[in-house]
Protein backbone atom coordinates (compact mmCIF):
# COMPACT_ATOMS: atom_id res chain seq x y z
CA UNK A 1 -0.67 -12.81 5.23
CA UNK A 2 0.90 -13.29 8.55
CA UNK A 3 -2.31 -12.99 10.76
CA UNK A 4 -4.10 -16.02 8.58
CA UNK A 5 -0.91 -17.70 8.86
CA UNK A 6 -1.01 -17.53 12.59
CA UNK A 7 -4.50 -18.70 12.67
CA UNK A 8 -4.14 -21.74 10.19
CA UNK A 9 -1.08 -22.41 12.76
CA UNK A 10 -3.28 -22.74 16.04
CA UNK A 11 -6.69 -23.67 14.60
CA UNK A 12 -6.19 -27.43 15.74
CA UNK A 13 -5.43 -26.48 19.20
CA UNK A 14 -8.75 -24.11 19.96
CA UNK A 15 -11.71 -24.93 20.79
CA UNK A 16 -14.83 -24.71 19.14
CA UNK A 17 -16.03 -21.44 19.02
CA UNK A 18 -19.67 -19.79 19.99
CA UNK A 19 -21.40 -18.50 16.72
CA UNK A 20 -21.38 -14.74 17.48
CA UNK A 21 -17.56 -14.85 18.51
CA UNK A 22 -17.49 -16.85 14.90
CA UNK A 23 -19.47 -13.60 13.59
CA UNK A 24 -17.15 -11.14 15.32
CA UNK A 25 -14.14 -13.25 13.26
CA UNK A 26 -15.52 -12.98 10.20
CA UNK A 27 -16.94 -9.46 9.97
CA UNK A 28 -13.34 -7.83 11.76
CA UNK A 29 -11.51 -10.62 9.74
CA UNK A 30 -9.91 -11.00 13.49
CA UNK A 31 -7.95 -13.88 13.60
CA UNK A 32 -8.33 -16.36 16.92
CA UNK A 33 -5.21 -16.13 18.68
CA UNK A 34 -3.39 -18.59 21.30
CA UNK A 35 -0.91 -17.84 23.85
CA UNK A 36 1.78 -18.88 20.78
CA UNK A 37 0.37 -16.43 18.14
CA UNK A 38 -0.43 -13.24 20.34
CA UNK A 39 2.75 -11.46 20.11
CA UNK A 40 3.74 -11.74 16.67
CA UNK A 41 0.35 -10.92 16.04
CA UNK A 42 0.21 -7.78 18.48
CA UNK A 43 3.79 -6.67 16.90
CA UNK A 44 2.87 -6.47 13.18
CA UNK A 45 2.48 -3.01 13.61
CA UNK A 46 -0.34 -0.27 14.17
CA UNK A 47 -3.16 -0.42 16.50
CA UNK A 48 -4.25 -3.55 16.89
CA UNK A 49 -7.28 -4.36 19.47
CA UNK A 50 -6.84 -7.81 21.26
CA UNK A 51 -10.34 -9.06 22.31
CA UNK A 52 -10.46 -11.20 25.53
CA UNK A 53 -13.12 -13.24 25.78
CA UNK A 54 -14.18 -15.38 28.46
CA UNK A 55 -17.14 -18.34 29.28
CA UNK A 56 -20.33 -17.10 28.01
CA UNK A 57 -21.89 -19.19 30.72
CA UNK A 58 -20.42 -17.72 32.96
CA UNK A 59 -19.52 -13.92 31.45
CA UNK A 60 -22.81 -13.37 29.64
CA UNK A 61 -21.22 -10.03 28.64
CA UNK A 62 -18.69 -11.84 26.22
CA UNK A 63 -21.56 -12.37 23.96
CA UNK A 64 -22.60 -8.90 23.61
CA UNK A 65 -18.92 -8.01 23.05
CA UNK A 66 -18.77 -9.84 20.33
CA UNK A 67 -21.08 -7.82 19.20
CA UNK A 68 -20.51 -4.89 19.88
CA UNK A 69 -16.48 -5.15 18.33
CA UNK A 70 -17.73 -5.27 15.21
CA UNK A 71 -19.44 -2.27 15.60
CA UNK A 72 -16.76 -0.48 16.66
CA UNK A 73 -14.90 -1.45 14.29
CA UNK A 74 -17.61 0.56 11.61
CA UNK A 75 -17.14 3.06 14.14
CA UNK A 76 -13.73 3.65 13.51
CA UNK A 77 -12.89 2.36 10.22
CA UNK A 78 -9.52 1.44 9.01
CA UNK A 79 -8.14 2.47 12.26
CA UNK A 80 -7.38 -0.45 14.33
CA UNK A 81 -7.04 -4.43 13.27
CA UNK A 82 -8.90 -7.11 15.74
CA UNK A 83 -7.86 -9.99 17.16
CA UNK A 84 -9.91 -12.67 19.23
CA UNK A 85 -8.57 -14.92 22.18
CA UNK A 86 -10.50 -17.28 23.41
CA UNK A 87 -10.86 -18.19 27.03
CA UNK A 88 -7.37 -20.11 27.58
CA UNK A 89 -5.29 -17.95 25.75
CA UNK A 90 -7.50 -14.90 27.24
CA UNK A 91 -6.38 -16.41 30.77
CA UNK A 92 -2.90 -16.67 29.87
CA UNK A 93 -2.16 -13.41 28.89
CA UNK A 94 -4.61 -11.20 30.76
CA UNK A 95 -2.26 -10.42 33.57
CA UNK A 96 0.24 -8.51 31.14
CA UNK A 97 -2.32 -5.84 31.02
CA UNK A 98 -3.58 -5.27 34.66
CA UNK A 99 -7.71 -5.20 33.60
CA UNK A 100 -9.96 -6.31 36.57
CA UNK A 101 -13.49 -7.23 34.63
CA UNK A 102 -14.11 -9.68 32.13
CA UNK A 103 -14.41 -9.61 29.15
CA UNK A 104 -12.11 -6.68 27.94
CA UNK A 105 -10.84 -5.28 24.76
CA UNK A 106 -6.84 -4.43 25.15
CA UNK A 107 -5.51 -1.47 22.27
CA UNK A 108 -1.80 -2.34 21.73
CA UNK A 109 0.37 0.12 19.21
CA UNK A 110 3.12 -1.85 17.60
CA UNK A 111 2.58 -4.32 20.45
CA UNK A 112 2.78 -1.85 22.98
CA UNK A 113 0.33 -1.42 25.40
CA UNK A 114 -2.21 1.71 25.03
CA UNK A 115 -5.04 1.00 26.91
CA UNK A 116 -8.46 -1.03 28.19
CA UNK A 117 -11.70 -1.31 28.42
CA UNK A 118 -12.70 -4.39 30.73
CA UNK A 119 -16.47 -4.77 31.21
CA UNK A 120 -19.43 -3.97 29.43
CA UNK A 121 -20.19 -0.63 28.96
CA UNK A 122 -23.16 1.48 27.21
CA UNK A 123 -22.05 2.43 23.87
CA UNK A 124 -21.22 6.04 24.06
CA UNK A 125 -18.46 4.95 26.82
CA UNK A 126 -16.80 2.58 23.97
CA UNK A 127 -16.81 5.17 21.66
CA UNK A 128 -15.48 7.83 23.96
CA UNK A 129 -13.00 5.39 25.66
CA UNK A 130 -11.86 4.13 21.87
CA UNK A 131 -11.45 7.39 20.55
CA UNK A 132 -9.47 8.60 23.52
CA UNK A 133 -7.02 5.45 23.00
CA UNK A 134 -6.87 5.58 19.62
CA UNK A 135 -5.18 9.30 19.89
CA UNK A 136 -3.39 8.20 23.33
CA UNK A 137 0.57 7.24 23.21
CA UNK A 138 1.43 3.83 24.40
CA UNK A 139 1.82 3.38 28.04
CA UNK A 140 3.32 1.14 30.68
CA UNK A 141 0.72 -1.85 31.56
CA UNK A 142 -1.16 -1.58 34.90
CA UNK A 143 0.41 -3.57 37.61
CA UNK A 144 -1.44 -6.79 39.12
CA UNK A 145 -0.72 -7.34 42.55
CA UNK A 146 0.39 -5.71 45.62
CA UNK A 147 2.39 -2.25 44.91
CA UNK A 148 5.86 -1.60 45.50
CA UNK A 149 6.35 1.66 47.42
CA UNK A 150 10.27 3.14 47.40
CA UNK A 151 11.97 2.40 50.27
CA UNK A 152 11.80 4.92 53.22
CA UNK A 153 14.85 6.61 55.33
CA UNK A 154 17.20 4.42 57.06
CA UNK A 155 15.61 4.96 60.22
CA UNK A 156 12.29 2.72 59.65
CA UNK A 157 12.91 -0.89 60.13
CA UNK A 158 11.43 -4.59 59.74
CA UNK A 159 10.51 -5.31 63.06
């Protein structure tokens, strides 16, 4: 399989994992993804949701994600595969997708963006939020950074 492929391929270059993001692998059979594996991964087609985790010292909330994934994967069975970055992949390829709290689930289609859900939440909003990206069309990504406006008539200037 592709996915286990892709995870045999970059298991010598990530680091050791906490035990319930080890859990979350093994009950979503998510593979752990690097910046090298993510988008053949997130291109082998359906819904795939990328989970972006972060420093548990630091982003307590990454544990109870890890959690909490699994659940909604029994939530919404059959419907979406998992993957797992860890916190320098996460970091590298967070700013494709625009989310502003850590740590964040990402639903692709066919590698195409869908939608977020960055922070924790209370469980009903995961639900709710899934469901409505699950049945949502992919989307362009949410900018980062300042927004481009279209330029105005040709009689306002630099000054």
């Amino acid at each position: 399989m592709t996915i286990e492929l892709a995870t045999t391929a970059a298991a010598n270059q990530l680091p050791p994992t906490h035990p319930l993001i080890e859990r979350l692998c093994a009950e979503t059979g998510a593979p752990l993804l690097d910046a090298g594996s993510f988008d053949d991964w997130a291109r082998a087609g359906g819904r795939a949701l990328a989970v972006f985790t972060e420093d548990p010292a630091q982003y307590r909330e990454t544990l109870d994600l890890a959690v909490i994934v699994p659940e909604l994967a029994l939530a919404f069975p059959q419907r979406f595969r998992t993957g797992v970055l860890l916190q320098q992949a996460a970091r590298a390829i967070a700013p494709r997708y625009g989310f502003k709290r850590w740590p964040a689930v990402v639903l692709l289609a066919d590698g195409q963006y869908v939608g977020a859900i960055d922070g924790l939440r209370d469980w009903q909003d995961y639900v709710d939020e899934l469901a409505r990206l699950l049945a949502a069309a992919p989307t362009r990504a949410p900018s980062v950074g300042i927004p481009v406006n279209a330029a105005a008539s040709s009689t306002s200037h630099c000054h």
